[in-house]
C-alpha atoms as a PDB file:
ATOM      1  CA  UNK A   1     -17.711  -5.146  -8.118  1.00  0.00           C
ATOM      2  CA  UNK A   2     -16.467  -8.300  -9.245  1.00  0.00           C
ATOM      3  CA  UNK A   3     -13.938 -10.646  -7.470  1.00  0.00           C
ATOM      4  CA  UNK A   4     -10.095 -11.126  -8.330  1.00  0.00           C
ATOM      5  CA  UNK A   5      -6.745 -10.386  -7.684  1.00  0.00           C
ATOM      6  CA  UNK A   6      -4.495  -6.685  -7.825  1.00  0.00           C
ATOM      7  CA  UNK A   7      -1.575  -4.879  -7.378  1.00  0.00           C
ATOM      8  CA  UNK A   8      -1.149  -1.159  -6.462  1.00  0.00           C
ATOM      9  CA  UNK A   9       2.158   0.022  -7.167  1.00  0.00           C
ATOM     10  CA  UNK A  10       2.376   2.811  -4.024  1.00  0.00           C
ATOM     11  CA  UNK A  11       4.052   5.565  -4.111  1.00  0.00           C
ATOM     12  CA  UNK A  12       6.060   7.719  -0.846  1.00  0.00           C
ATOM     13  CA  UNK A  13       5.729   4.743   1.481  1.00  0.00           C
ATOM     14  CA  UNK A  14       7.990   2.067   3.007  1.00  0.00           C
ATOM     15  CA  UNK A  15       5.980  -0.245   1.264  1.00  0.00           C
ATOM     16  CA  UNK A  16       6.413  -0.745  -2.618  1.00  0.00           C
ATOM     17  CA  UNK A  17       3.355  -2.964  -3.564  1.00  0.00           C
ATOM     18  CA  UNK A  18      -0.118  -3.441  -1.898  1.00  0.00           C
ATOM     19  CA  UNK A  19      -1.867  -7.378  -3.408  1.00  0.00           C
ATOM     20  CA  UNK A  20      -5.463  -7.080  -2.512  1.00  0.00           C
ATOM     21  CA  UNK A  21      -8.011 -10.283  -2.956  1.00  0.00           C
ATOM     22  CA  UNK A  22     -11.514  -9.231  -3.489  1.00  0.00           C
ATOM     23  CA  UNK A  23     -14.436 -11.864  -3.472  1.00  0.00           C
ATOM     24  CA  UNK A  24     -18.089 -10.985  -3.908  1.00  0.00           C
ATOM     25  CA  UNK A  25     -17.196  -7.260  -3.043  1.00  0.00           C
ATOM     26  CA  UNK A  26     -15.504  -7.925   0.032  1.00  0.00           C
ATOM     27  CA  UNK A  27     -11.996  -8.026   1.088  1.00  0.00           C
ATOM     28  CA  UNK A  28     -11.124 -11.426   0.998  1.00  0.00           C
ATOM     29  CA  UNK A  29      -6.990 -10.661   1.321  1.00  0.00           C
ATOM     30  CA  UNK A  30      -4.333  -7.863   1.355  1.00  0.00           C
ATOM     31  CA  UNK A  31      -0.829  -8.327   1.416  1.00  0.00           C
ATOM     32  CA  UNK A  32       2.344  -5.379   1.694  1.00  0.00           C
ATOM     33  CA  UNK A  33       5.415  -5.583   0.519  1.00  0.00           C
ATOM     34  CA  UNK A  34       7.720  -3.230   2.551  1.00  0.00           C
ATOM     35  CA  UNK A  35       6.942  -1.069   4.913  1.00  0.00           C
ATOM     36  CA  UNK A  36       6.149  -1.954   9.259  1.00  0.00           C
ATOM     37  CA  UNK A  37       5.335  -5.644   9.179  1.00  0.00           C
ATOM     38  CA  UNK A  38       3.456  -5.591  11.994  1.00  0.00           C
ATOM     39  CA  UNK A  39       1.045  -2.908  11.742  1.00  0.00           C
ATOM     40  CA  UNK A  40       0.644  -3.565   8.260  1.00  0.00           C
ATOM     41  CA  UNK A  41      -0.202  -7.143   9.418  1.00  0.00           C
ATOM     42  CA  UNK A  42      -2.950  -5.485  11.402  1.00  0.00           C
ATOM     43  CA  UNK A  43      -4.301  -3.478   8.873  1.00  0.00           C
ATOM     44  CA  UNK A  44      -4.760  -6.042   6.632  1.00  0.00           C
ATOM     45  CA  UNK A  45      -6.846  -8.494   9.613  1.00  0.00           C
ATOM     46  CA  UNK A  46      -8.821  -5.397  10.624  1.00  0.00           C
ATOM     47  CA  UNK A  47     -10.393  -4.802   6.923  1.00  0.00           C
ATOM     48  CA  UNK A  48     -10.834  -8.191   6.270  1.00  0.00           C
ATOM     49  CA  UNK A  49     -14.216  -8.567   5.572  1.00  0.00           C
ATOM     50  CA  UNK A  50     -14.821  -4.995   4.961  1.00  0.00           C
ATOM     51  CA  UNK A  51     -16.201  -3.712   1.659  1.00  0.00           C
ATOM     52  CA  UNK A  52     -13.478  -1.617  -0.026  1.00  0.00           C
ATOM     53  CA  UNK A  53     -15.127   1.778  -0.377  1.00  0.00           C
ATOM     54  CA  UNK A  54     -15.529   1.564   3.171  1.00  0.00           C
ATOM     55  CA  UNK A  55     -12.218   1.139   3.976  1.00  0.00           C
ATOM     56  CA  UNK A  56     -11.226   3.490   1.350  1.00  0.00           C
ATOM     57  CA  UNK A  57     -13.570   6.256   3.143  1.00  0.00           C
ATOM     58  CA  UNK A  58     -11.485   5.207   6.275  1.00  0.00           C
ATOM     59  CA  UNK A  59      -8.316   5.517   5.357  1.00  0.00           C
ATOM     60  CA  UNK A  60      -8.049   8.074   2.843  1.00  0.00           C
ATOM     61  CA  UNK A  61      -5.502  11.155   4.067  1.00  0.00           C
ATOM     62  CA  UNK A  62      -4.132   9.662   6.722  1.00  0.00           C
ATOM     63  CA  UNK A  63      -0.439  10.659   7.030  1.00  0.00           C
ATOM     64  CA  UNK A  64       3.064   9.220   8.184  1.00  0.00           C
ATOM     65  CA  UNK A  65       5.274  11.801   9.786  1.00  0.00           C
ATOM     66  CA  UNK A  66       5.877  14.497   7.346  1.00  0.00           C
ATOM     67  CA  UNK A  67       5.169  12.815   4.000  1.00  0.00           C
ATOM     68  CA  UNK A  68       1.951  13.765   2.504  1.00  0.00           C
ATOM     69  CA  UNK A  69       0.973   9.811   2.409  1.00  0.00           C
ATOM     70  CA  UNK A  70       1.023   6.820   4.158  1.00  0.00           C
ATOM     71  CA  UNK A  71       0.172   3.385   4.037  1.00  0.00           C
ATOM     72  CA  UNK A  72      -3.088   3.378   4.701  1.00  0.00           C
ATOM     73  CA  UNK A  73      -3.355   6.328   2.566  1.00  0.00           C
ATOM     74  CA  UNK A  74      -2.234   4.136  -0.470  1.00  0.00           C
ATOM     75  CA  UNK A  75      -4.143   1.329   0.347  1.00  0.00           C
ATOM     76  CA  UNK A  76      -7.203   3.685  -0.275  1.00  0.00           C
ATOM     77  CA  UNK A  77      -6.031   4.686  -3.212  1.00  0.00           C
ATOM     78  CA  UNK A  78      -5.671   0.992  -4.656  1.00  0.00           C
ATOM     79  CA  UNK A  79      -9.084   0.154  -3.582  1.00  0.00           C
ATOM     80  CA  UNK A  80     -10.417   3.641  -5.101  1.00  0.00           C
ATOM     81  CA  UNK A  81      -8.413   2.875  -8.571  1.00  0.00           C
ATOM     82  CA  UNK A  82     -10.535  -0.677  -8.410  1.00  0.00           C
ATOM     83  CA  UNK A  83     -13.571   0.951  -7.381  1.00  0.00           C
ATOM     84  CA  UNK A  84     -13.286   3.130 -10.271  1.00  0.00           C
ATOM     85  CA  UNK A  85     -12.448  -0.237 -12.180  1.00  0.00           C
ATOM     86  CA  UNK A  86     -15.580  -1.836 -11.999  1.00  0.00           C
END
């Protein structure tokens, strides 16, 4: 995987964009716009670090409330669609 800069679009969230900073094929940043400040705050420090399809494995499915997504949820899916980008 090589390094740069995204933006995921998400979609049924709080949140309306996900920026992600990868470096080397690691997670080198991730920023939300939208959604619970401080638990996406956390989020973002935990994976830090983390290689994206293992975060992606992680998070994938998980649910807010009744919606069929969530935030983490999305994030996955922005680090699969740059997975699949490679």
């Amino acid at each position: 995987m090589t390094s740069g800069k995204y933006q995921y679009l998400t979609q049924g969230t709080c949140s309306r964009l996900i920026e992600i900073e990868i470096e080397e094929g690691r997670i080198k940043n991730i920023d939300f716009t939208g959604g619970c400040h401080g638990n996406l705050q956390g989020i973002a420090a935990l994976v830090k670090g983390m290689r994206p399809e293992d975060v992606a494995g992680r998070l994938r499915g998980i649910r807010c409330g009744s919606k069929s997504t969530s935030c983490p949820d999305q994030l996955a899916k922005a680090l699969e669609e740059i997975i699949g980008n490679r």
